[in-house]
Protein backbone atom coordinates (compact mmCIF):
# COMPACT_ATOMS: atom_id res chain seq x y z
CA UNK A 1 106.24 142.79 95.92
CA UNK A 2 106.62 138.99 95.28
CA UNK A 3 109.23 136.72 95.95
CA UNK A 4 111.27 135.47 93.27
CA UNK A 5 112.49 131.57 92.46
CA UNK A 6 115.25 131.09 90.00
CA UNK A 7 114.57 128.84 87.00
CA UNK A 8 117.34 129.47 84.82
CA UNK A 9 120.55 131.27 84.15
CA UNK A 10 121.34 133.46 81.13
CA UNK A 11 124.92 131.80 79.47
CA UNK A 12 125.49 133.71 76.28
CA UNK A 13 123.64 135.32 73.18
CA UNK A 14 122.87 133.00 70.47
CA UNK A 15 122.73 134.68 67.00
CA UNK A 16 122.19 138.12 66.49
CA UNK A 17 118.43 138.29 66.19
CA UNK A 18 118.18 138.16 70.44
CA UNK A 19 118.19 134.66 71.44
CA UNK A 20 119.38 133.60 74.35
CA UNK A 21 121.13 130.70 75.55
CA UNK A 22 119.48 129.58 79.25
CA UNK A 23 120.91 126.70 81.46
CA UNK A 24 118.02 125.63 83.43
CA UNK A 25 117.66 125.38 87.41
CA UNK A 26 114.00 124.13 87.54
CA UNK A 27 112.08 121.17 87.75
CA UNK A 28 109.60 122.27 85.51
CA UNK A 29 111.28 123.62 82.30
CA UNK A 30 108.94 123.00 79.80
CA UNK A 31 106.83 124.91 81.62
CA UNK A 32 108.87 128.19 82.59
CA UNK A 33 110.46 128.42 79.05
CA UNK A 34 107.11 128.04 77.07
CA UNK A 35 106.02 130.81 74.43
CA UNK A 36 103.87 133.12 76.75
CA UNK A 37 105.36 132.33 80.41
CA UNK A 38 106.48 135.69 82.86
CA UNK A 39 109.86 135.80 83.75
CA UNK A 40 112.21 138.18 85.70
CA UNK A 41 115.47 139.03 84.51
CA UNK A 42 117.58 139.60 87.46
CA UNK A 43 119.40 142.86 86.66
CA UNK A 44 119.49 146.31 88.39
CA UNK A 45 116.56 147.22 88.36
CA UNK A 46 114.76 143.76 87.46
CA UNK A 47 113.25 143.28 83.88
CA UNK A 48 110.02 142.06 83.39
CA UNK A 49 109.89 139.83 79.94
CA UNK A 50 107.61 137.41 77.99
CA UNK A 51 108.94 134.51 76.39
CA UNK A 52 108.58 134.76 72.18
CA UNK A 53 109.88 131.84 71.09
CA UNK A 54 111.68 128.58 72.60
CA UNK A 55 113.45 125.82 71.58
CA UNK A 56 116.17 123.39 72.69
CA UNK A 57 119.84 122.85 71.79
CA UNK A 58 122.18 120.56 73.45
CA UNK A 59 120.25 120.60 76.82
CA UNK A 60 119.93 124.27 76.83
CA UNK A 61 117.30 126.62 76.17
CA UNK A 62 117.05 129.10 73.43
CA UNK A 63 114.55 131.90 74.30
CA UNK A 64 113.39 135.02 72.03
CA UNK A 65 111.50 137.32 74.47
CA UNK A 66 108.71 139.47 73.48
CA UNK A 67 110.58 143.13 72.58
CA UNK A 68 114.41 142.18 72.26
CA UNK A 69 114.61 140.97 68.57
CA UNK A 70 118.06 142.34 68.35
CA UNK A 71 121.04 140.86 69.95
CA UNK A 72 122.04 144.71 71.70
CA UNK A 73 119.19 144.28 73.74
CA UNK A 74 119.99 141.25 75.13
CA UNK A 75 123.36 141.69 75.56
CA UNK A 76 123.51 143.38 78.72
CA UNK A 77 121.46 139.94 80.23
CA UNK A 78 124.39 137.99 79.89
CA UNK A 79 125.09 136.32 83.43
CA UNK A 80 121.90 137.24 84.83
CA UNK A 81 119.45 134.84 86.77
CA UNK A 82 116.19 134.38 85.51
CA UNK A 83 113.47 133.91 87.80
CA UNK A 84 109.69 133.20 88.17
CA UNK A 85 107.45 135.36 90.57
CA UNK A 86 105.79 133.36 93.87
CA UNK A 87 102.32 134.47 91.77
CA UNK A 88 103.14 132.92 88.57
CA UNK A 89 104.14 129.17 90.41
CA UNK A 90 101.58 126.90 89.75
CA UNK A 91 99.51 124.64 92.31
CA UNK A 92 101.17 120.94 92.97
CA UNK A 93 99.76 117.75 93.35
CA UNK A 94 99.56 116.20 96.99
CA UNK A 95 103.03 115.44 97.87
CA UNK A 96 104.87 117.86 95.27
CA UNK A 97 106.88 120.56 96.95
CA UNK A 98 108.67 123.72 95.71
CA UNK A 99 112.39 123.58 96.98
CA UNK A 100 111.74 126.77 98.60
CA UNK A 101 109.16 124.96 100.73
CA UNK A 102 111.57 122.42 102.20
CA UNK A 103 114.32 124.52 102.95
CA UNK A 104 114.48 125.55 106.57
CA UNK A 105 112.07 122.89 107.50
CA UNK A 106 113.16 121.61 110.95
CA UNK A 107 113.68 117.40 109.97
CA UNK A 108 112.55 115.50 113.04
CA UNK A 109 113.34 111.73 112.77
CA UNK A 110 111.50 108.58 114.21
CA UNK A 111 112.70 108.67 117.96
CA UNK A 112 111.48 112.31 118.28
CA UNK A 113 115.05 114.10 118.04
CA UNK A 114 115.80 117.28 116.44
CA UNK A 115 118.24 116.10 113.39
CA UNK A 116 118.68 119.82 112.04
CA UNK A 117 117.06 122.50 109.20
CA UNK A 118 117.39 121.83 105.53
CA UNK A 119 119.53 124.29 104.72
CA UNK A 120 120.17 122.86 100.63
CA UNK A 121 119.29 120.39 98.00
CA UNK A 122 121.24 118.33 96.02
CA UNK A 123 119.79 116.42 93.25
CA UNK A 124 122.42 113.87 91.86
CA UNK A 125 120.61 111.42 90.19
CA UNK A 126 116.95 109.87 90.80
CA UNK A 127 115.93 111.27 94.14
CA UNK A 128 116.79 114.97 95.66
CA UNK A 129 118.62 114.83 98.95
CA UNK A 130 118.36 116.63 101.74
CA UNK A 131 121.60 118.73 103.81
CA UNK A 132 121.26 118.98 107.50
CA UNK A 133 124.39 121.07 108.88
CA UNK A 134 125.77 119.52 111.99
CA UNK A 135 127.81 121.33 114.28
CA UNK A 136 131.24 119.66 114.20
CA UNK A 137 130.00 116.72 112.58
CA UNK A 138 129.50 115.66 109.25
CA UNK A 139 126.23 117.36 107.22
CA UNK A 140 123.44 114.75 107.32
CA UNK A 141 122.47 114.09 103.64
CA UNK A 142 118.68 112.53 103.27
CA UNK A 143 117.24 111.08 100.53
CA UNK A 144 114.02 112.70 99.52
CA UNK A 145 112.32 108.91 99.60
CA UNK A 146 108.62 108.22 100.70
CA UNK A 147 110.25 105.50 102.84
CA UNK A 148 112.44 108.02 104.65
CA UNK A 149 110.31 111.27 104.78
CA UNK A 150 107.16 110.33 106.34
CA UNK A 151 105.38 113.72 106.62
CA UNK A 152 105.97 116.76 105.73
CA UNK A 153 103.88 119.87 107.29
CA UNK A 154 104.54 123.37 106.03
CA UNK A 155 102.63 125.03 108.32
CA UNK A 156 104.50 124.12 111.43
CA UNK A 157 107.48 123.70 109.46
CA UNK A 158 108.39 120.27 110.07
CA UNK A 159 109.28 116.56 108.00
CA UNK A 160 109.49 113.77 110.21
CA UNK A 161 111.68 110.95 108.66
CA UNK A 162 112.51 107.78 109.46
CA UNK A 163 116.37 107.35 109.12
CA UNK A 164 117.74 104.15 107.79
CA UNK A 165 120.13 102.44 110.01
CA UNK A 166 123.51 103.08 109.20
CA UNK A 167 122.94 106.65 107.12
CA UNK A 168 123.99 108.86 110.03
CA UNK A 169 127.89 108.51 111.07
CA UNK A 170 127.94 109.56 114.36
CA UNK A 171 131.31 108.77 115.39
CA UNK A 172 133.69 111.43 116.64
């Protein structure tokens, strides 16, 4: 059984011929929502579905799947996640990672000292950023930068950044 990676979340019907109305939760939309792509529905028990047909609408995605041409069927997918299996990701380039890759990595910054695990990522604007829980102090929040993160190696499980002065409050 494969992991699954959420891409999107089912908001509403639209219509009554079976669209529905997805807020996406993935870098690569155009790619998960395109006529042909796998996806999960996250129910109980999961459902297995093709996209039909896809469009846009006000930064949302409309998607027909392959089956449900009737809004009844799709009803009961209301609220549900919608996910990608680990064997339908694609390869990235050098220096592309999945989010699932960089959570839990163990950040180690340019003196050698433990900061903390990525535990979540935030992506407010240009750049992601990085949250590293601190016990009793304030979360450390990195900017995913190339002049910050120097290296990152998944199989050790490790990014070793180099934290700009002033970015860490350390005061009690």
């Amino acid at each position: 059984m494969s992991n699954l990676y959420h891409v999107g979340k089912i908001v509403n019907t639209h219509g009554i011929k079976g669209e529905l109305k997805i807020v996406p939760i993935t870098d690569f939309p155009e790619q998960r929502f395109a006529k042909g792509s796998k996806l999960v529905i996250e129910a109980a028990p999961n459902v297995d579905v093709e996209v039909a047909h896809v469009r846009q609408q006000k930064g949302l995605y409309l998607l027909s799947l392959k089956g449900y041409d009737d809004i009844n069927l799709v009803l009961p997918f209301k609220g549900h996640l919608l996910s990608v299996r680990e064997t339908d990701l694609q390869a990235l380039d050098d220096g592309e990672y999945y989010y699932h890759d960089i959570i839990g990595l163990t950040v180690i910054d340019q003196t050698g000292a433990t900061l903390g695990q990525v535990t979540e990522i935030l992506a407010p604007g240009p750049n992601d950023v990085w949250v590293i829980p601190r016990p009793g102090q304030p979360d450390i929040l990195l900017p995913f930068l190339n002049s910050v993160v120097q290296r990152i190696d998944l199989a050790t499980k490790t990014a070793y950044v180099d934290v700009p002065a002033g970015l860490i409050d350390d005061a009690d």
